[in-house]
Protein backbone atom coordinates (compact mmCIF):
# COMPACT_ATOMS: atom_id res chain seq x y z
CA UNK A 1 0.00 0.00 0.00
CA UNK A 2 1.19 3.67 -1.19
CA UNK A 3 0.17 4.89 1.95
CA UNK A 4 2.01 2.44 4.18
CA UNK A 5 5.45 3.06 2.61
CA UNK A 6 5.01 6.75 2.41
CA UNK A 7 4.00 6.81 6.49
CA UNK A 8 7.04 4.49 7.10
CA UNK A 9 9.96 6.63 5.13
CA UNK A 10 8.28 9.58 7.12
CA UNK A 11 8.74 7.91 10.47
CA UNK A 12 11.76 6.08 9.80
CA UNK A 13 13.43 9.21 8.47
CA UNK A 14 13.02 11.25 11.80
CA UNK A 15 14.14 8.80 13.94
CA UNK A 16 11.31 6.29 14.90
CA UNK A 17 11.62 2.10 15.06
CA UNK A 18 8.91 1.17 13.11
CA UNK A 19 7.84 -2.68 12.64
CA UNK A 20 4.77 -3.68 10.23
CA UNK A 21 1.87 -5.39 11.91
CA UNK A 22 1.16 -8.10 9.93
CA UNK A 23 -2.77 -9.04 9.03
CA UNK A 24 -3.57 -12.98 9.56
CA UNK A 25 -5.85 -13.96 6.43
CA UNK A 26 -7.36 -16.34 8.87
CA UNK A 27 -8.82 -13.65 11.24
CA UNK A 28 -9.58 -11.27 8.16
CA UNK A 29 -9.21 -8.41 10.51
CA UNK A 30 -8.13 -5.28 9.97
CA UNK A 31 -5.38 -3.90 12.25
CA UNK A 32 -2.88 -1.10 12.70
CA UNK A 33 -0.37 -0.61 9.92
CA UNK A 34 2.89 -0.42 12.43
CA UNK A 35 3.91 -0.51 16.06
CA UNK A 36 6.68 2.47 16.49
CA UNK A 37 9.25 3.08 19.24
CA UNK A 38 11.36 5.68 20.37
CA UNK A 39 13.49 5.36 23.49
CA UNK A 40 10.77 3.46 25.89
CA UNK A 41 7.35 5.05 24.09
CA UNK A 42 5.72 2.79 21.27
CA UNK A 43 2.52 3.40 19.42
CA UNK A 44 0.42 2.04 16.85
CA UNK A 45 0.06 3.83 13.98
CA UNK A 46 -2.43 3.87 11.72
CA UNK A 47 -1.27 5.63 7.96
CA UNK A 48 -4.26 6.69 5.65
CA UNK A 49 -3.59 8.83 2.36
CA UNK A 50 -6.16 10.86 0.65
CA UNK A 51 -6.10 10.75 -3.16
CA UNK A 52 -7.25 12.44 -6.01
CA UNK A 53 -10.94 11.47 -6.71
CA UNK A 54 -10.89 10.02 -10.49
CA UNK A 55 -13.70 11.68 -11.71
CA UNK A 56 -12.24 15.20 -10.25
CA UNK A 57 -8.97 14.74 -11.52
CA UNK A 58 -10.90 13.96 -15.16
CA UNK A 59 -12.62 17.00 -14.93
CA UNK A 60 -9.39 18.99 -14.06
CA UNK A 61 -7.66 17.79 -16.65
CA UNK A 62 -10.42 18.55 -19.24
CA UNK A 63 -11.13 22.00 -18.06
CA UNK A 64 -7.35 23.29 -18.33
CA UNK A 65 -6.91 21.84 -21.80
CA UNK A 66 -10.39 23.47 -22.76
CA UNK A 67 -10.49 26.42 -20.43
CA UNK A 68 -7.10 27.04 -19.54
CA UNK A 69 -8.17 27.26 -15.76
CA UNK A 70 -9.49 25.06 -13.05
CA UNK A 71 -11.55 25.67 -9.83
CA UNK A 72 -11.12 23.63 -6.76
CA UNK A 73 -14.13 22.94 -5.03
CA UNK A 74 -12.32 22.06 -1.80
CA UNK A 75 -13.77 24.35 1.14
CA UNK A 76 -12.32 24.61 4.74
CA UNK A 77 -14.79 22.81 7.80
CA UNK A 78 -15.63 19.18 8.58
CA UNK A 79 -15.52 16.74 5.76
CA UNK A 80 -17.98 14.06 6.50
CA UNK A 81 -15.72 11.81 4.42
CA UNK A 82 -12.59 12.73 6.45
CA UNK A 83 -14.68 11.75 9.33
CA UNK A 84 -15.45 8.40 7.79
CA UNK A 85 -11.34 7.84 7.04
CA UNK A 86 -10.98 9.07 10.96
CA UNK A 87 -13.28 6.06 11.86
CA UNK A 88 -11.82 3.67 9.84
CA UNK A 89 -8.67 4.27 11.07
CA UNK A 90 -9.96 4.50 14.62
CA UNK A 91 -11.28 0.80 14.07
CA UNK A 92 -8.51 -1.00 12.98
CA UNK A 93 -6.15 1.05 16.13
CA UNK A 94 -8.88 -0.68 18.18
CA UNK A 95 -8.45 -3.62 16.56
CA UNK A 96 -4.86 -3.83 17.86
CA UNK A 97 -5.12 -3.47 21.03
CA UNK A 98 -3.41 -6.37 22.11
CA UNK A 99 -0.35 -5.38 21.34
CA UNK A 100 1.71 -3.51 24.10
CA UNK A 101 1.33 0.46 23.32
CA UNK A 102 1.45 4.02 25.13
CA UNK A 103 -0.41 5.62 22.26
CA UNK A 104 -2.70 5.13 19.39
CA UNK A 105 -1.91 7.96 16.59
CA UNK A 106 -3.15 8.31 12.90
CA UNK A 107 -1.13 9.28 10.66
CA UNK A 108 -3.07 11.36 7.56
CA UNK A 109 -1.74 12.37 4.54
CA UNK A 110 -2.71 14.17 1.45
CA UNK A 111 -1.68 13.41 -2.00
CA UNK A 112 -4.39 15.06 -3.89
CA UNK A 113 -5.62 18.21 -5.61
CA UNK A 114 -5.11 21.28 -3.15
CA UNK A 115 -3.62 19.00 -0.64
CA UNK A 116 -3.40 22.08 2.03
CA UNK A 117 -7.31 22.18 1.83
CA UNK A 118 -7.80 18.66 2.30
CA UNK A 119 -5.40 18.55 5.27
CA UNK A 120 -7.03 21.02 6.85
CA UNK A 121 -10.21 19.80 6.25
CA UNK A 122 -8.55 16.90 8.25
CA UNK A 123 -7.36 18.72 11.03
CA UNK A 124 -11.03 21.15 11.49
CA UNK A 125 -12.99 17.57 11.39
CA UNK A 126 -10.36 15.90 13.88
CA UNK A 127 -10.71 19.19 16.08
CA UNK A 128 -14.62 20.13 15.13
CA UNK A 129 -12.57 23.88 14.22
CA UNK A 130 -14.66 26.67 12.97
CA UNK A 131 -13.16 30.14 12.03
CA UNK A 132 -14.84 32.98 14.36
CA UNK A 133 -14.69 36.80 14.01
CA UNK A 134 -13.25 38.55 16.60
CA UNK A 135 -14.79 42.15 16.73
CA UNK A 136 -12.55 43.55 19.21
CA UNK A 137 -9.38 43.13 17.76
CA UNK A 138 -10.36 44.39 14.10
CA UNK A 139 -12.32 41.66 13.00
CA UNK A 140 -9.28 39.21 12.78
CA UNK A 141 -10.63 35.87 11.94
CA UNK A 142 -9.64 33.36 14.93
CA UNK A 143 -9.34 29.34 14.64
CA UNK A 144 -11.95 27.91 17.53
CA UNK A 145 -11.11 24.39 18.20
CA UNK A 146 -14.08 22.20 19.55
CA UNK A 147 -16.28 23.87 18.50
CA UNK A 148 -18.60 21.27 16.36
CA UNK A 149 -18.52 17.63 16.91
CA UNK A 150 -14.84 16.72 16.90
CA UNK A 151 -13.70 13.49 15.99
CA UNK A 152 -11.25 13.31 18.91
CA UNK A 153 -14.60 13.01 20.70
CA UNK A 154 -16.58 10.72 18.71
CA UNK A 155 -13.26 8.51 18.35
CA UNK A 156 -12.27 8.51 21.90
CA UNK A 157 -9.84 5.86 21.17
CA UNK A 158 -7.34 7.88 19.14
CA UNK A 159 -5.16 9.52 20.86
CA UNK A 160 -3.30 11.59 18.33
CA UNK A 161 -2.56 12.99 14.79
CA UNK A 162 -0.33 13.22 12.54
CA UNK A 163 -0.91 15.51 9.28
């Protein structure tokens, strides 16, 4: 899996043991993609990549040869299908649990168009964000964490991120 090798090279290249969990056909469960150490902490980690949807990446390609330009219609706030990767991820960290752990982190990454969207859409569903207005200091827009339901919440069983 793309996303698997990526999330390993990442942790392996700042310093992190990190040793595949392997998947027994037999059970047909899915589990945790590694177990990772550093000094005396380990945690499972569980890697999920967002790609380009086919059909969106079809239309992008035939709007610049046609048009010349191309819209995005990735939009800051929760992502309902973010928060379906979240629980996904938040099952199979659960489905580990008998290995030996401090932590249980996912690890999300974005390969995709407007990547800094969609990992942010990641990180205001994760943290149920919402911008607010503040009027007292000039109307400077302010990042409100917890505000809607956050999938920290709803997933009590992850206990970190990675973006």
């Amino acid at each position: 899996m793309r996303s698997d090798d990526l999330a390993r090279a990442a942790l392996e290249a700042i310093g992190y043991e990190v040793s595949p969990i392997y998947i027994s056909n037999k059970l047909g469960k899915k589990e945790a993609d590694f177990l990772v150490s550093y000094q005396q902490i380990s945690a499972l980690i569980e890697a999920k990549l967002k790609e380009n949807d086919p059909k969106e990446e079809e239309e992008r390609e035939t709007n610049l040869h046609s048009k010349g330009r191309y819209c995005s219609k990735h939009a800051g706030g929760r992502n309902e299908t973010i928060s379906g990767i979240i629980g996904h991820g938040a099952r199979q960290l659960k489905s580990s649990e008998d290995k030996e752990h401090n932590f249980k982190i996912l690890f999300f990454m974005a390969d995709c168009i407007n990547s800094k969207v969609v990992s942010e859409q990641f990180i205001d569903t994760i943290y149920g964000c919402t911008d607010v207005i503040e009027h007292s200091n000039q109307n400077s827009i302010k990042k409100c964490y917890f505000y809607r339901n956050s999938d920290f919440y709803r997933r009590k069983i992850v206990d970190a991120a990675i973006v």
